[in-house]
Protein backbone atom coordinates (compact mmCIF):
# COMPACT_ATOMS: atom_id res chain seq x y z
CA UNK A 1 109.63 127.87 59.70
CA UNK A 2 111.97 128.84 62.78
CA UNK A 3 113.63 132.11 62.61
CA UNK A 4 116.39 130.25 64.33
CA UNK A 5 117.25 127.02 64.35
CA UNK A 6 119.47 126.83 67.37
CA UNK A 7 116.49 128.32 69.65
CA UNK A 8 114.38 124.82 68.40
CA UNK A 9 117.48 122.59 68.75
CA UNK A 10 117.57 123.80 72.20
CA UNK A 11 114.50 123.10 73.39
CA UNK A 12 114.54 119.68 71.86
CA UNK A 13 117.95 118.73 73.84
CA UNK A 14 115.94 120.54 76.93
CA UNK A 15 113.34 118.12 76.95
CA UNK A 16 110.33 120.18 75.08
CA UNK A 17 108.63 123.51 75.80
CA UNK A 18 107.40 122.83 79.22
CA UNK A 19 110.47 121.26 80.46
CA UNK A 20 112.63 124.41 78.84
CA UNK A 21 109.98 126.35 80.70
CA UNK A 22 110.85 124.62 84.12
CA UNK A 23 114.48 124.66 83.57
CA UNK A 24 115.16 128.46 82.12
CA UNK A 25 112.44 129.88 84.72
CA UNK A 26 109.96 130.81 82.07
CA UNK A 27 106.56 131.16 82.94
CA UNK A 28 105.13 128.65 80.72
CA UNK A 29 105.69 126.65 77.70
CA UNK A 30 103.67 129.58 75.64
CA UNK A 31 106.59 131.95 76.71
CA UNK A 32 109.24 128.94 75.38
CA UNK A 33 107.32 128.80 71.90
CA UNK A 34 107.41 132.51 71.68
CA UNK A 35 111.26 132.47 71.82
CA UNK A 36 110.55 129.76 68.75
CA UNK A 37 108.53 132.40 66.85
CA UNK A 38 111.02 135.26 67.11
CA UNK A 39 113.89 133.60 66.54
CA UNK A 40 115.12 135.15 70.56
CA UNK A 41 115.77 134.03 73.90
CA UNK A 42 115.86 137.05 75.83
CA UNK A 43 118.79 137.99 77.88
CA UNK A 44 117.85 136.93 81.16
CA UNK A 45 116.62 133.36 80.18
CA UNK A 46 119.39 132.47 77.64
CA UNK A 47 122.05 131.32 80.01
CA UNK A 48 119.59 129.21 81.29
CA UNK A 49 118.86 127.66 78.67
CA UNK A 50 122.77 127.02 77.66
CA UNK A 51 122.85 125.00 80.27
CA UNK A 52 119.56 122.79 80.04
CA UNK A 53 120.71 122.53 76.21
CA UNK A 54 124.59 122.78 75.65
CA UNK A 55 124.13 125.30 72.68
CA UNK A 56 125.71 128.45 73.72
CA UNK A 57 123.88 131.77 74.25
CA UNK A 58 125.67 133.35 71.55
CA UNK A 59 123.29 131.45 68.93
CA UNK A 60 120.17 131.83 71.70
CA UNK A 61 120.34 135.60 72.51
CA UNK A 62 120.30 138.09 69.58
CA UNK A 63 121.46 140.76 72.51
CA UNK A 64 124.84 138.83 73.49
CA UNK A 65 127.00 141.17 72.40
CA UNK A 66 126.03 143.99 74.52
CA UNK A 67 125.06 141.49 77.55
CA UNK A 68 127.75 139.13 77.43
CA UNK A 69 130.83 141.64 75.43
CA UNK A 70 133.30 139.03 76.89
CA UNK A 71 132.32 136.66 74.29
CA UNK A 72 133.14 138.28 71.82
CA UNK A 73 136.09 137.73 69.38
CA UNK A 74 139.38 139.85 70.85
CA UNK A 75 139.02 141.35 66.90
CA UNK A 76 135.71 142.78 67.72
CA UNK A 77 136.83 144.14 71.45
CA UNK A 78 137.69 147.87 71.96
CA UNK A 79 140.21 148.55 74.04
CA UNK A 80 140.65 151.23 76.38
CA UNK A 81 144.11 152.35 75.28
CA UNK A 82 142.07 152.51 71.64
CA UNK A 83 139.70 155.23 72.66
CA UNK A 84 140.53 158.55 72.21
């Protein structure tokens, strides 16, 4: 069973593990089925992938938060006139 679902419907609408491997940059289609296993795309692969498979990073990339902050709902956003 897939940790995430998203990361599989990605790689399906990709074209497979090796073909998400060419597209993303990965170094094989091992590396693509990893991201499968741990329910990740890692950072640096995952807007890659976006684009190969129109599913956005946010459901890819557990880290998107801290890599992509501008994503993020204005609700979740800290301001700078909000820090002491």
């Amino acid at each position: 069973m897939d940790k995430n679902p998203h990361i599989s419907a990605a790689i399906a609408n990709a074209g497979g593990p090796v073909a998400t491997a060419r597209k993303t940059g990965a170094n094989n289609y091992q590396t693509v089925q990893q991201w499968q296993k741990s329910g990740n795309v890692p950072a640096e692969y995952a807007p890659a992938l976006e684009r190969a498979s129109g599913i956005s990073k946010r459901l890819l990339c557990k880290q998107w938060a801290m890599v992509w902050p501008e994503l993020a709902p204005q609700s979740e956003v800290i301001r700078q006139e909000d820090v002491p």
